[in-house]
Protein backbone atom coordinates (compact mmCIF):
# COMPACT_ATOMS: atom_id res chain seq x y z
CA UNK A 1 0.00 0.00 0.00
CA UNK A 2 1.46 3.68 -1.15
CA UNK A 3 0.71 5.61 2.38
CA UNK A 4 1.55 9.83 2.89
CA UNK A 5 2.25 10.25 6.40
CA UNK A 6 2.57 14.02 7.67
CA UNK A 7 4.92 14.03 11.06
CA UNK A 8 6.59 11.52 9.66
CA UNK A 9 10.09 13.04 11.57
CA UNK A 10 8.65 13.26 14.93
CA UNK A 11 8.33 10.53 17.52
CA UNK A 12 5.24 8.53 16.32
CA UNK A 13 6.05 9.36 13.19
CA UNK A 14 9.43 7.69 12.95
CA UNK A 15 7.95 4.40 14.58
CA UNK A 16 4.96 4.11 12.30
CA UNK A 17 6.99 4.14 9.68
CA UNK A 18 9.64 2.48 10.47
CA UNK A 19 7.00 -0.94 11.24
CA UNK A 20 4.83 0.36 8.07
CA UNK A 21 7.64 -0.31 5.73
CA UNK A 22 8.52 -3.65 7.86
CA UNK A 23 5.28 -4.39 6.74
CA UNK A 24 5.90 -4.10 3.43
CA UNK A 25 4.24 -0.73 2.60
CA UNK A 26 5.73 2.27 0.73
CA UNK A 27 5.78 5.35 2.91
CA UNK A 28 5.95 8.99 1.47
CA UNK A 29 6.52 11.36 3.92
CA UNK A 30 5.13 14.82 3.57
CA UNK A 31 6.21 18.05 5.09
CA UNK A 32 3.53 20.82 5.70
CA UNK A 33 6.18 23.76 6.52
CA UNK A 34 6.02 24.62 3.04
CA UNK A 35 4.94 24.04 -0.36
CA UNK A 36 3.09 20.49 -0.95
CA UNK A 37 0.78 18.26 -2.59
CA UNK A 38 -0.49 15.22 -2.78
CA UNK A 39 0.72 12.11 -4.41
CA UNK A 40 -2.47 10.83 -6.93
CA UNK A 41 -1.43 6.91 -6.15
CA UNK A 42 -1.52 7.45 -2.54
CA UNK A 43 -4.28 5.04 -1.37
CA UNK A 44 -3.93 6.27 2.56
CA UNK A 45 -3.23 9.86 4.09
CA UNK A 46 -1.87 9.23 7.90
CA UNK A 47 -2.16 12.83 9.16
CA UNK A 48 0.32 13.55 12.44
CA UNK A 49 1.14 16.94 12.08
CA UNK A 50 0.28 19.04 14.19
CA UNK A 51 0.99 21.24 17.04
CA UNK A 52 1.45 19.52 20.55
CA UNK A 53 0.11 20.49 23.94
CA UNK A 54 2.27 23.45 25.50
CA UNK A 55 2.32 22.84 28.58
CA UNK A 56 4.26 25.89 29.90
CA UNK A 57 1.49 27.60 28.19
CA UNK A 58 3.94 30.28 26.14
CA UNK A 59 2.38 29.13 22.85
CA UNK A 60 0.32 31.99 21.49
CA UNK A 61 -3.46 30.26 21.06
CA UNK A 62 -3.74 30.93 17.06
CA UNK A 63 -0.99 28.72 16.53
CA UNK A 64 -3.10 25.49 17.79
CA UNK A 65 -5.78 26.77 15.37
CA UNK A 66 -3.91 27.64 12.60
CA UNK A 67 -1.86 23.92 12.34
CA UNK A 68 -4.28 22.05 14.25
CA UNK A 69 -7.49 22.78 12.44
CA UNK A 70 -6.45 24.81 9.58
CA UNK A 71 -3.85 22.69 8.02
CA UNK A 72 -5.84 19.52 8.71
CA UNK A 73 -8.79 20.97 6.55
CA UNK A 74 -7.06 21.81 4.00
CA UNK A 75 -5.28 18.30 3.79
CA UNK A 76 -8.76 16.85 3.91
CA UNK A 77 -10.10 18.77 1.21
CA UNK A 78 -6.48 17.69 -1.12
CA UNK A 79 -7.59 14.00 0.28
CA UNK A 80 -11.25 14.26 -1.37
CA UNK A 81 -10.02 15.03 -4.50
CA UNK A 82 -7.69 12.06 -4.71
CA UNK A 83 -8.44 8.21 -5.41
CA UNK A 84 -6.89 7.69 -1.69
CA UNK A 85 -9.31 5.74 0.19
CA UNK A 86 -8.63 6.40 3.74
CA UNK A 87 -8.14 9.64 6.20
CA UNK A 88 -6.39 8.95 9.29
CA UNK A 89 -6.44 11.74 11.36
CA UNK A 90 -4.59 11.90 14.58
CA UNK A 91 -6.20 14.04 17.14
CA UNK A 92 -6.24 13.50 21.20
CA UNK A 93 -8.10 12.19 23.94
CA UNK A 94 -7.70 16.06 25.19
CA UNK A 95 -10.19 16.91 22.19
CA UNK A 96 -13.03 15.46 24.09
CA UNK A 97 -12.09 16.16 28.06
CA UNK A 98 -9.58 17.46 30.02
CA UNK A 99 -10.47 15.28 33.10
CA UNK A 100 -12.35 12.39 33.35
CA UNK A 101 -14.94 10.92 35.75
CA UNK A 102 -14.94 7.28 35.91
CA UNK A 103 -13.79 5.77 32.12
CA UNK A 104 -13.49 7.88 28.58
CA UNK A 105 -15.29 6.51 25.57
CA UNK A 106 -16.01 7.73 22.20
CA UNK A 107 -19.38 8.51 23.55
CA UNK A 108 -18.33 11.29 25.87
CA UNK A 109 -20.04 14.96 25.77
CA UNK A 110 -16.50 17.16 24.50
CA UNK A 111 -16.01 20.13 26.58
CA UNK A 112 -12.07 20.97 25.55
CA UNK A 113 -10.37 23.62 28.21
CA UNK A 114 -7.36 24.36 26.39
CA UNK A 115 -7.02 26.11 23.39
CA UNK A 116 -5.04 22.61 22.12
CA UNK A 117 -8.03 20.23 23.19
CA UNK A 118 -9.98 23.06 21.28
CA UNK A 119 -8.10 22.98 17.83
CA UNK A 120 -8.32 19.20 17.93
CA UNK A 121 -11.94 19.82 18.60
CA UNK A 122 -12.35 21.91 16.21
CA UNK A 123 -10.52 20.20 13.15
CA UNK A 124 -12.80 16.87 14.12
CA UNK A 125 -15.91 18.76 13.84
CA UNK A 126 -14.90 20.23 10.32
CA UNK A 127 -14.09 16.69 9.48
CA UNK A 128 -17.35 14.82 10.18
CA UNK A 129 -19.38 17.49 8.87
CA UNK A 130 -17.50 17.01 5.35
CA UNK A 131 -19.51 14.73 2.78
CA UNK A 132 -17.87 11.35 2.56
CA UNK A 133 -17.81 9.21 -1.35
CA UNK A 134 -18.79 5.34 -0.74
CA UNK A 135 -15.26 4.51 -1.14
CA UNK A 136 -13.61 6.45 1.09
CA UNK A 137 -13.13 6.33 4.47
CA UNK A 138 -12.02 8.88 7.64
CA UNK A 139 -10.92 7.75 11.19
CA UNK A 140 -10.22 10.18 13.86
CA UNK A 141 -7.83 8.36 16.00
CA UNK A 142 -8.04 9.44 19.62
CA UNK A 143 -4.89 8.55 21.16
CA UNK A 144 -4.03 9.00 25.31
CA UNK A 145 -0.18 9.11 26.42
CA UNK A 146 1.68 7.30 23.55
CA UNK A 147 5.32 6.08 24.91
CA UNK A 148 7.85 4.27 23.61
CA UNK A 149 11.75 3.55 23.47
CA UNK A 150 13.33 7.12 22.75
CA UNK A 151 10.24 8.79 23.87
CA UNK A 152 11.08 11.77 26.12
CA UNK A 153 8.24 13.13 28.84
CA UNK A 154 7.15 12.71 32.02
CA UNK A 155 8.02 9.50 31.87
CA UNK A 156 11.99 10.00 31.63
CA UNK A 157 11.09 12.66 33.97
CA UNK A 158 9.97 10.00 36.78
CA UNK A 159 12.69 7.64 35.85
CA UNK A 160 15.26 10.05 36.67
CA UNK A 161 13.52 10.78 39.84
CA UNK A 162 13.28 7.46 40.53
CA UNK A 163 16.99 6.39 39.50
CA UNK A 164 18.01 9.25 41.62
CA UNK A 165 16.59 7.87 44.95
CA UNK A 166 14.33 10.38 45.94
CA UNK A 167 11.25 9.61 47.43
CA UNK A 168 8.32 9.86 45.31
CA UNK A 169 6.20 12.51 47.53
CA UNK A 170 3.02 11.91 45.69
CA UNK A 171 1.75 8.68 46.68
CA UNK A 172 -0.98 9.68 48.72
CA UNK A 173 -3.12 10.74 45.59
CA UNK A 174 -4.68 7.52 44.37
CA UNK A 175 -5.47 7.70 40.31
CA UNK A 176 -6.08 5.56 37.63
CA UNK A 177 -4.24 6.25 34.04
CA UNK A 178 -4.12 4.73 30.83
CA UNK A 179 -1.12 4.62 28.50
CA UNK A 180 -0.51 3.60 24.69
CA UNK A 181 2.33 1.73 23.89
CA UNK A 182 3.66 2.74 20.45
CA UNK A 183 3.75 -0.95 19.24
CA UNK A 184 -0.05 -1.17 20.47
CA UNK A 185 -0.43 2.30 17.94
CA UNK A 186 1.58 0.52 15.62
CA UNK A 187 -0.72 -2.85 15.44
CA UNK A 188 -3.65 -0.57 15.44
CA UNK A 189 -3.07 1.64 12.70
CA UNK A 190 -1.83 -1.54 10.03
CA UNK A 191 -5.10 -3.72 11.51
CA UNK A 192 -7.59 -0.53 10.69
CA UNK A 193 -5.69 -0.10 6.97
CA UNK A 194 -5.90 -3.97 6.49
CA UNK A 195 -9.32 -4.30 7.71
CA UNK A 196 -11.76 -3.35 4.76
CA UNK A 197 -14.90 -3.85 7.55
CA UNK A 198 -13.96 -1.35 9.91
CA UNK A 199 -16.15 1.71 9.59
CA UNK A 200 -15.74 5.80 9.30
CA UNK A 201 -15.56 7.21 12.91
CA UNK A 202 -13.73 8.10 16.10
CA UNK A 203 -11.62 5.54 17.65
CA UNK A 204 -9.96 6.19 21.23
CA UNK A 205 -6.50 4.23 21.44
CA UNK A 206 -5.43 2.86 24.89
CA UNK A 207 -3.75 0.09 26.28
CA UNK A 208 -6.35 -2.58 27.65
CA UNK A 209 -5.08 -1.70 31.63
CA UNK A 210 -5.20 1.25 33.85
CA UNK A 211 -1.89 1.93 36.30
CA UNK A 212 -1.91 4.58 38.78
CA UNK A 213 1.34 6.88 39.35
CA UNK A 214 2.11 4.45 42.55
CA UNK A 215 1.83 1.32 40.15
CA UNK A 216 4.09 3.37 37.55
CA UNK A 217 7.06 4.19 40.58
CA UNK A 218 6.75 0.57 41.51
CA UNK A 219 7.34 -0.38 37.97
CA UNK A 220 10.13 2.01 36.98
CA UNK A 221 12.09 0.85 40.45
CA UNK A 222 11.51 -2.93 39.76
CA UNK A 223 12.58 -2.74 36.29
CA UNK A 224 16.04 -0.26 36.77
CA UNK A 225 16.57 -2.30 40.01
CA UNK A 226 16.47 0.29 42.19
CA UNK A 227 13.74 0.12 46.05
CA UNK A 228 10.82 1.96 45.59
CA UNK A 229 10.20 4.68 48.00
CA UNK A 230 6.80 6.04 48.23
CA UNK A 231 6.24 9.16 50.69
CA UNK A 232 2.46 9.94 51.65
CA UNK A 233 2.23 13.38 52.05
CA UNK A 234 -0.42 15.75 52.59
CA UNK A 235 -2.42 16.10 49.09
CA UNK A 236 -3.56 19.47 50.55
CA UNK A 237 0.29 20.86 51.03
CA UNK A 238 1.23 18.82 47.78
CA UNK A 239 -1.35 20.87 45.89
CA UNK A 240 -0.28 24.40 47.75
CA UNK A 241 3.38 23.61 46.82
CA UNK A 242 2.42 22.96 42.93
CA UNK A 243 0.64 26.52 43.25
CA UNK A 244 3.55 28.05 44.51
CA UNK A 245 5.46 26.62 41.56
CA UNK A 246 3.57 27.90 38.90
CA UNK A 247 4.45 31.45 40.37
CA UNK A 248 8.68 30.53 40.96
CA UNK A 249 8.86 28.35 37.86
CA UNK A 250 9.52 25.07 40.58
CA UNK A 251 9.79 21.87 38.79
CA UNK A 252 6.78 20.88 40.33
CA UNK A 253 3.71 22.92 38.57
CA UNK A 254 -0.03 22.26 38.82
CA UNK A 255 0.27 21.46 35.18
CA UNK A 256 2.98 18.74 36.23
CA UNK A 257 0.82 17.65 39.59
CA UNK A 258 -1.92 17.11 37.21
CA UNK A 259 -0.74 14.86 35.04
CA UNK A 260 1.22 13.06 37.76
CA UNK A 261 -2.14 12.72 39.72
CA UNK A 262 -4.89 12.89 37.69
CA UNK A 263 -7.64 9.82 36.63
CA UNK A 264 -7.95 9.54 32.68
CA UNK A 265 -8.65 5.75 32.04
CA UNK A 266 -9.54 5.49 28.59
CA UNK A 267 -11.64 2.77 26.71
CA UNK A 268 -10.51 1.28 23.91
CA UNK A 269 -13.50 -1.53 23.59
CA UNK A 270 -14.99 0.13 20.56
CA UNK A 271 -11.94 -0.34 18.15
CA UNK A 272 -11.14 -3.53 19.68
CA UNK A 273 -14.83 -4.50 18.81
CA UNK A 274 -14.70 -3.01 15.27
CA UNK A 275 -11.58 -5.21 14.54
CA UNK A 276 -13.04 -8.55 16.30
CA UNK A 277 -9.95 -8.90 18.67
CA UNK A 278 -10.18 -9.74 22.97
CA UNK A 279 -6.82 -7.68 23.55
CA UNK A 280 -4.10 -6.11 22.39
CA UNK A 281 -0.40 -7.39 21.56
CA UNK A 282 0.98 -5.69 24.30
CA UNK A 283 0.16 -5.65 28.11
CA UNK A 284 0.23 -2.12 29.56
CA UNK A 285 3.29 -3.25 31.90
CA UNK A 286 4.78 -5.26 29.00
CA UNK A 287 5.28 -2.01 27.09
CA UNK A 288 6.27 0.47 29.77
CA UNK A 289 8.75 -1.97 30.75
CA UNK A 290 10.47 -2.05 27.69
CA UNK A 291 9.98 2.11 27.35
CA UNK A 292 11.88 1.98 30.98
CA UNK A 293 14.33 0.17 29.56
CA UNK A 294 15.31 2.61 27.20
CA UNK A 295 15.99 5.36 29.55
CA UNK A 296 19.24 3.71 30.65
């Protein structure tokens, strides 16, 4: 299969690839910085540009607009006019919600905060409201926290907390999180191409098991051989502390307590149902581990 894939240089990017062409499809990657267009025997359009979630919030709001939901409808309009049969557009779970009460499915009332979850919003909306041909397809793919070997984040973050020996001060907030492994993403996105029966529509992608933070420590320790320490302290002072940090630029921010702390478990039962399949390749734990791994 001839597949265009836009953020082909960044993280997910690279990996898709990478196991795309493993898989014995020809990828064409495509820049939007500049001048482009389409190539006519494309038969897929993997859309992963875009602009990520700021989270020192010095990213002027237009921007998010501008790549997020501008260049994505223009792309989609280039896609309609091509013999291309499917859209894949990568958008976020932070499209729909910024927090989550009990579990996130495709289901879920959106009600975006940020002006990121709003551009994702926003380009999704433009999206489904576009007239479809019979033999074409569009999938808005709804990822949560994709990680992987050479990933940097919060995740490195923790592990050099953790590797360090200091004593993770968060463990008295109790939360549940999901992940995405990149292979998961990976298996995913060649099953949905492969798979002639799945329909048009949103998709969230998760790994099939929730860890909290605490489970997360534990499994960074066990896995770089270090003890696990795990300090209860006060939520209330915790929270006070991350306030004072947003002021003094403290490594610790509300933004950074947030994501540390927060539930977000995602479902992923309605593209596991649309491809007939119990569970995924990878184990949450299975793929962290080997993410871990990396770090050293």
């Amino acid at each position: 299969m001839n597949i265009i894939i836009t953020g082909a240089t960044g993280f997910v990017g690279k990996n898709l690839s990478k196991f795309l062409k493993e898989k014995g499809h020809h990828i064409s990657p495509l820049s939007l910085r500049k001048a482009w267009e389409l190539d006519q025997n494309a038969e897929a359009i993997i859309h992963l540009a875009g602009k990520a979630h700021d989270t020192k919030n010095t990213s002027a709001e237009k921007e998010y607009f501008e790549i997020n939901t501008e260049l994505t409808k223009k792309l989609f309009e280039e896609f309609l006019n091509t013999t291309a049969q499917d859209f894949i557009y990568f958008s976020s779970v932070k499209a729909t919600a910024d927090t989550v009460e009990g579990f996130l499915d495709e289901n879920h009332k959106s009600n975006p905060q940020t002006p990121y979850g709003k551009s994702k919003l926003y380009a999704e909306e433009y999206l489904l409201s576009q007239k479809l041909p019979e033999n074409k397809r569009l999938f808005i793919i709804r990822p949560c926290m994709i990680h992987g070997p050479g990933n940097k984040g919060n995740l490195n973050l923790l592990y050099k907390f953790v590797q360090k020996g200091i004593p993770y001060p968060l463990a008295a907030f109790e939360n549940k999180r999901s992940f995405l492994s990149i292979d998961n993403l990976n298996f995913l996105i060649l099953e949905m191409l492969s798979n002639k029966n799945v329909g048009s529509g949103i998709y969230n992608f998760a790994d099939d098991e929730v860890l909290s933070t605490n489970e997360l420590v534990k499994l960074i320790a066990n896995t770089s051989g270090k003890k696990e320490k795990l300090w209860k302290i006060s939520s209330k002072l915790i929270s006070a502390t991350a306030k004072m940090g947003d002021v003094m630029k403290l490594p610790l921010n509300s933004e950074r307590l947030k994501k540390l702390t927060e539930n977000y478990w995602v479902s992923n039962q309605k593209i596991k149902n649309a491809l007939g399949i119990a569970k995924l390749p990878v184990s949450a734990s299975e793929g962290l581990e080997k993410t871990i791994k990396s770090f050293k």
